[in-house]
Every structure is written in structure tokens, then in C-alpha cells.
C-alpha atoms as a PDB file:
ATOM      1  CA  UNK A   1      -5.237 -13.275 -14.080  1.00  0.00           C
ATOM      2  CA  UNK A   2      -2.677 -11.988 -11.757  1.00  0.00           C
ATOM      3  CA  UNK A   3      -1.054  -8.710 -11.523  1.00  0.00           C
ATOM      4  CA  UNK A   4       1.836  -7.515  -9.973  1.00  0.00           C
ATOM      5  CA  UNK A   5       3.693  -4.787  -9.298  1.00  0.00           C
ATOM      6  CA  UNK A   6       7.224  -4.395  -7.481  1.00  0.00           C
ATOM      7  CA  UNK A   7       9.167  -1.811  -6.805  1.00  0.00           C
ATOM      8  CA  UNK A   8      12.730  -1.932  -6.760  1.00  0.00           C
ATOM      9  CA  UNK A   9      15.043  -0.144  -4.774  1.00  0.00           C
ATOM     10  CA  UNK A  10      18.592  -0.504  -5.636  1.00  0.00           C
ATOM     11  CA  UNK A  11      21.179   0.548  -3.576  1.00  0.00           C
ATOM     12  CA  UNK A  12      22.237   4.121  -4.440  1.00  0.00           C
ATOM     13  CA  UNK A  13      23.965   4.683  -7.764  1.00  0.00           C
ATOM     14  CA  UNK A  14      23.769   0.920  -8.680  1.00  0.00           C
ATOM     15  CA  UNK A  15      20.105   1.042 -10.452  1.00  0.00           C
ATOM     16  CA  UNK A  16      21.584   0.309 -13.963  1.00  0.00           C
ATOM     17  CA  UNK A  17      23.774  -2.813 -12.437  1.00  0.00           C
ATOM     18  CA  UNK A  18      20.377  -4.069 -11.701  1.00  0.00           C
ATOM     19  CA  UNK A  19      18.611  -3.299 -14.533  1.00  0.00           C
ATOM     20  CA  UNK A  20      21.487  -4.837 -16.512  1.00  0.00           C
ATOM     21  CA  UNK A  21      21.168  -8.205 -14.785  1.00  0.00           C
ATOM     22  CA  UNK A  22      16.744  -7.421 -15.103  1.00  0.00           C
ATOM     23  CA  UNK A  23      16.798  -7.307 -18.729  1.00  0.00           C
ATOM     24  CA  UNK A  24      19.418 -10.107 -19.098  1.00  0.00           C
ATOM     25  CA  UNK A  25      16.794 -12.528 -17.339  1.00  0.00           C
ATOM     26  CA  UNK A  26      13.939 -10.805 -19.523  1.00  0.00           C
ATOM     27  CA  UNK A  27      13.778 -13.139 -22.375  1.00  0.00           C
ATOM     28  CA  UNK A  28      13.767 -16.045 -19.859  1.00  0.00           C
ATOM     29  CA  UNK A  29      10.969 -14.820 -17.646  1.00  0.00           C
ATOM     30  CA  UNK A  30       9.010 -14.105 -20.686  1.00  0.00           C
ATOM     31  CA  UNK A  31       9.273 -17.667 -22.213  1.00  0.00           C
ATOM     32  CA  UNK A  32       7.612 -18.801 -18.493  1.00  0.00           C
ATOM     33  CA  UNK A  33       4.529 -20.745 -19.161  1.00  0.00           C
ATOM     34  CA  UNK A  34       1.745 -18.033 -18.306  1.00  0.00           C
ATOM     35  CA  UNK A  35       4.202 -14.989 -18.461  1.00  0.00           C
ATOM     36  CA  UNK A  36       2.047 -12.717 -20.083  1.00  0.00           C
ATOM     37  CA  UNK A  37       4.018  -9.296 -19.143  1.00  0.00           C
ATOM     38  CA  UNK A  38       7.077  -8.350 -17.313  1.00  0.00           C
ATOM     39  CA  UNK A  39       8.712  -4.996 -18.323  1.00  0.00           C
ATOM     40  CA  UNK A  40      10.665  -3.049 -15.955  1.00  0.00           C
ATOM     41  CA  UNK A  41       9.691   0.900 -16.003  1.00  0.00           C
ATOM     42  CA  UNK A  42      11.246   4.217 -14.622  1.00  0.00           C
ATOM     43  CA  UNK A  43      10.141   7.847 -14.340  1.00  0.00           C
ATOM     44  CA  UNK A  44       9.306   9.126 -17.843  1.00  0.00           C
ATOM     45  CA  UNK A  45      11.952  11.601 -19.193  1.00  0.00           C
ATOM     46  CA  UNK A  46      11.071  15.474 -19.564  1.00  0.00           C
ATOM     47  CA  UNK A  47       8.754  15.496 -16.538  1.00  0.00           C
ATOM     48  CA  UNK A  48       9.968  17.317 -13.284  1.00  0.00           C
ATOM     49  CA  UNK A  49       9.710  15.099 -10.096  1.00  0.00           C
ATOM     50  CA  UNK A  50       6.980  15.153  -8.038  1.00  0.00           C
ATOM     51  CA  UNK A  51       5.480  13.385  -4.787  1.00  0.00           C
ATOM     52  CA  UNK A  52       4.951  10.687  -7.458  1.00  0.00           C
ATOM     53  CA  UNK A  53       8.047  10.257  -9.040  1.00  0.00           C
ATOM     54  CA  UNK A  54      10.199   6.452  -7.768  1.00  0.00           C
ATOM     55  CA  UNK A  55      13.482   8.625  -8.413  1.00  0.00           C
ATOM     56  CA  UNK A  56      17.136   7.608  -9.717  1.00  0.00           C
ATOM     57  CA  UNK A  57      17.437   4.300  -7.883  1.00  0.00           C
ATOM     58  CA  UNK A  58      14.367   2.835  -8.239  1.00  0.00           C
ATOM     59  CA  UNK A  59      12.265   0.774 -11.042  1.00  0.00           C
ATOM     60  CA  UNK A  60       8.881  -1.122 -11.345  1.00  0.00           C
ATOM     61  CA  UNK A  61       8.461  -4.352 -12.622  1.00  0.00           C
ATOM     62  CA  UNK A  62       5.005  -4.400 -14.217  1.00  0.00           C
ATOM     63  CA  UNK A  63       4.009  -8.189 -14.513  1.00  0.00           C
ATOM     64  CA  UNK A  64       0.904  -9.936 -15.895  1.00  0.00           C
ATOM     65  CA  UNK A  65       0.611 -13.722 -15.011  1.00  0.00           C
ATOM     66  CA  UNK A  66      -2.318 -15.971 -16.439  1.00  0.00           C
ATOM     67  CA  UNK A  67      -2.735 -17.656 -13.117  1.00  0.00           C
ATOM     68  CA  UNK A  68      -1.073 -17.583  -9.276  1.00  0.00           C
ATOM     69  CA  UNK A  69       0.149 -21.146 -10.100  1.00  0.00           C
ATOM     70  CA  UNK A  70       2.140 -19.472 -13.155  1.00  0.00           C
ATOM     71  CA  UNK A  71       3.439 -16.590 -11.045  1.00  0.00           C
ATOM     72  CA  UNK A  72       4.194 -19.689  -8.065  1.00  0.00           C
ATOM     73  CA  UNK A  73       6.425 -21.179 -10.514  1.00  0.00           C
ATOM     74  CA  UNK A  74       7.576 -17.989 -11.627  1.00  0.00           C
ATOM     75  CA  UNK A  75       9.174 -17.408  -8.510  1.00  0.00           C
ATOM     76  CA  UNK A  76      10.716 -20.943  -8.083  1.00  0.00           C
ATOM     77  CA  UNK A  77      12.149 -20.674 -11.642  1.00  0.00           C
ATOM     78  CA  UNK A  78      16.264 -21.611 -11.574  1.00  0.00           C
ATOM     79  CA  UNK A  79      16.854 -18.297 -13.652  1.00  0.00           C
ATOM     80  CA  UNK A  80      15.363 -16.160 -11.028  1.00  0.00           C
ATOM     81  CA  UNK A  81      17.000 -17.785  -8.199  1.00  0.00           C
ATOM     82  CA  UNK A  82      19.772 -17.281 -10.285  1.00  0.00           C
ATOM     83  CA  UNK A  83      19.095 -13.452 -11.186  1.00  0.00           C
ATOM     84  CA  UNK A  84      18.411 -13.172  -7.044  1.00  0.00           C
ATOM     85  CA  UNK A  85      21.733 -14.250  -6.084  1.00  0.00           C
ATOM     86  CA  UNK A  86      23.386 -12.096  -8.483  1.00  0.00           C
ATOM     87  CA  UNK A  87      21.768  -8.478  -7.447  1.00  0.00           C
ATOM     88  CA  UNK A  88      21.261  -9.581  -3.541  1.00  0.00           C
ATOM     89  CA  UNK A  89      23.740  -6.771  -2.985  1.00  0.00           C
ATOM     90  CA  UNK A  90      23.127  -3.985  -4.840  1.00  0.00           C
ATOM     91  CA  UNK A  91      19.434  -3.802  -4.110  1.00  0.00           C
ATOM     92  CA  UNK A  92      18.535  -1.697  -1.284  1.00  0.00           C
ATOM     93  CA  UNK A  93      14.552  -3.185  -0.968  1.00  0.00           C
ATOM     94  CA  UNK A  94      11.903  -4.787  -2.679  1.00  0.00           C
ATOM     95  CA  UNK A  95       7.806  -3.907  -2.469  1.00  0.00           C
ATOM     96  CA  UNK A  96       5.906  -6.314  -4.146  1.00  0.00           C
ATOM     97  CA  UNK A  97       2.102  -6.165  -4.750  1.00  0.00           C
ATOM     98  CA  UNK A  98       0.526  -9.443  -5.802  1.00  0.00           C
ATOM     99  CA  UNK A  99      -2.808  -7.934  -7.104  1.00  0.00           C
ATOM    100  CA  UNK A 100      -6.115  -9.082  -9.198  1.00  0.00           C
ATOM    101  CA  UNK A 101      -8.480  -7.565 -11.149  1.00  0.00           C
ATOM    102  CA  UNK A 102     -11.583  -6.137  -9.891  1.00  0.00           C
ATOM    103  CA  UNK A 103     -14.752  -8.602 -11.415  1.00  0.00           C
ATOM    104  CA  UNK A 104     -17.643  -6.528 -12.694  1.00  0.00           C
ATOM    105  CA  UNK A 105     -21.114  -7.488 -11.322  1.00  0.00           C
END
């Protein structure tokens, strides 16, 4: 399994144009053979920042893929190009962290 985590800056003040055009391409990513999670996350509400805390412009993508092939294709996938071209501009920068799980033993 793959995990990944991004973090995604948007250009300030345009984090819910972004998030608009995320959750739009949502269902699509999902249906991705070997999409096993992709939800988009913020700062929880009723906490006061701290040295922790991604702030009002950014959001994580938390993703789950069953292989690197599936997250591969992922990537190459028309509706992401797609969902690329149409926030190139309001997003500031992009972190991504391709990551897999720790085997016990």
C-alpha cells in the first residue's frame, strides 16, 4: 500500500476556489482502480492555532493507494490533468509525500 500526503497551498484567500474544484474531481479520483482514500482535510474548528496548525490557505490531501502503479495512473488520469489546469493559478505550492508503511519484523 501507498500513502500519501500533500499539502496544499493556495494562493491567499483563494483556498475554497480550490477546494471547490478538489471535491468536484472527488467522486472521479475515488472511482480510480486502487483509490482506496482521498479526502482533503483542514485545521479542526474550536482549536486555537499553534506551531502545528496548516492555517487559512492551506489543506491536506490524505490518500491511500493499493499499489504505486495505482497512484502512477492516478496521476496520469485525464480528470486530474484536467483538475491541474484548472487551479494552476490559484495555488501558491504543493508538498507531496509519497510514503509506505513501516513492515513489522
Amino acid at each position: 500500500m501507498i500513502h500519501v500526503v500533500a499539502v496544499i497551498t493556495a494562493q491567499p484567500g483563494q483556498r475554497a476556489k480550490v477546494l471547490e474544484a478538489f471535491l468536484a474531481n472527488t467522486a472521479a479520483v475515488r472511482a480510480e482502480q486502487g483509490c482506496i482514500e482521498y479526502t482533503a482535510t483542514i485545521d479542526a474548528e474550536g482549536l486555537p492555532p499553534t506551531p502545528g496548525s496548516i492555517g487559512e490557505d492551506s489543506f491536506i490531501v490524505v490518500e491511500k493507494w493499493a499499489s504505486l502503479a495505482a497512484l502512477q495512473a492516478h496521476g496520469a488520469a485525464p480528470h486530474m490533468k484536467a483538475y491541474g489546469a484548472k487551479v494552476k493559478d490559484l495555488v501558491a505550492k504543493r508538498v507531496i509525500h509519497i510514503l509506505q508503511p513501516v513492515q513489522a519484523g
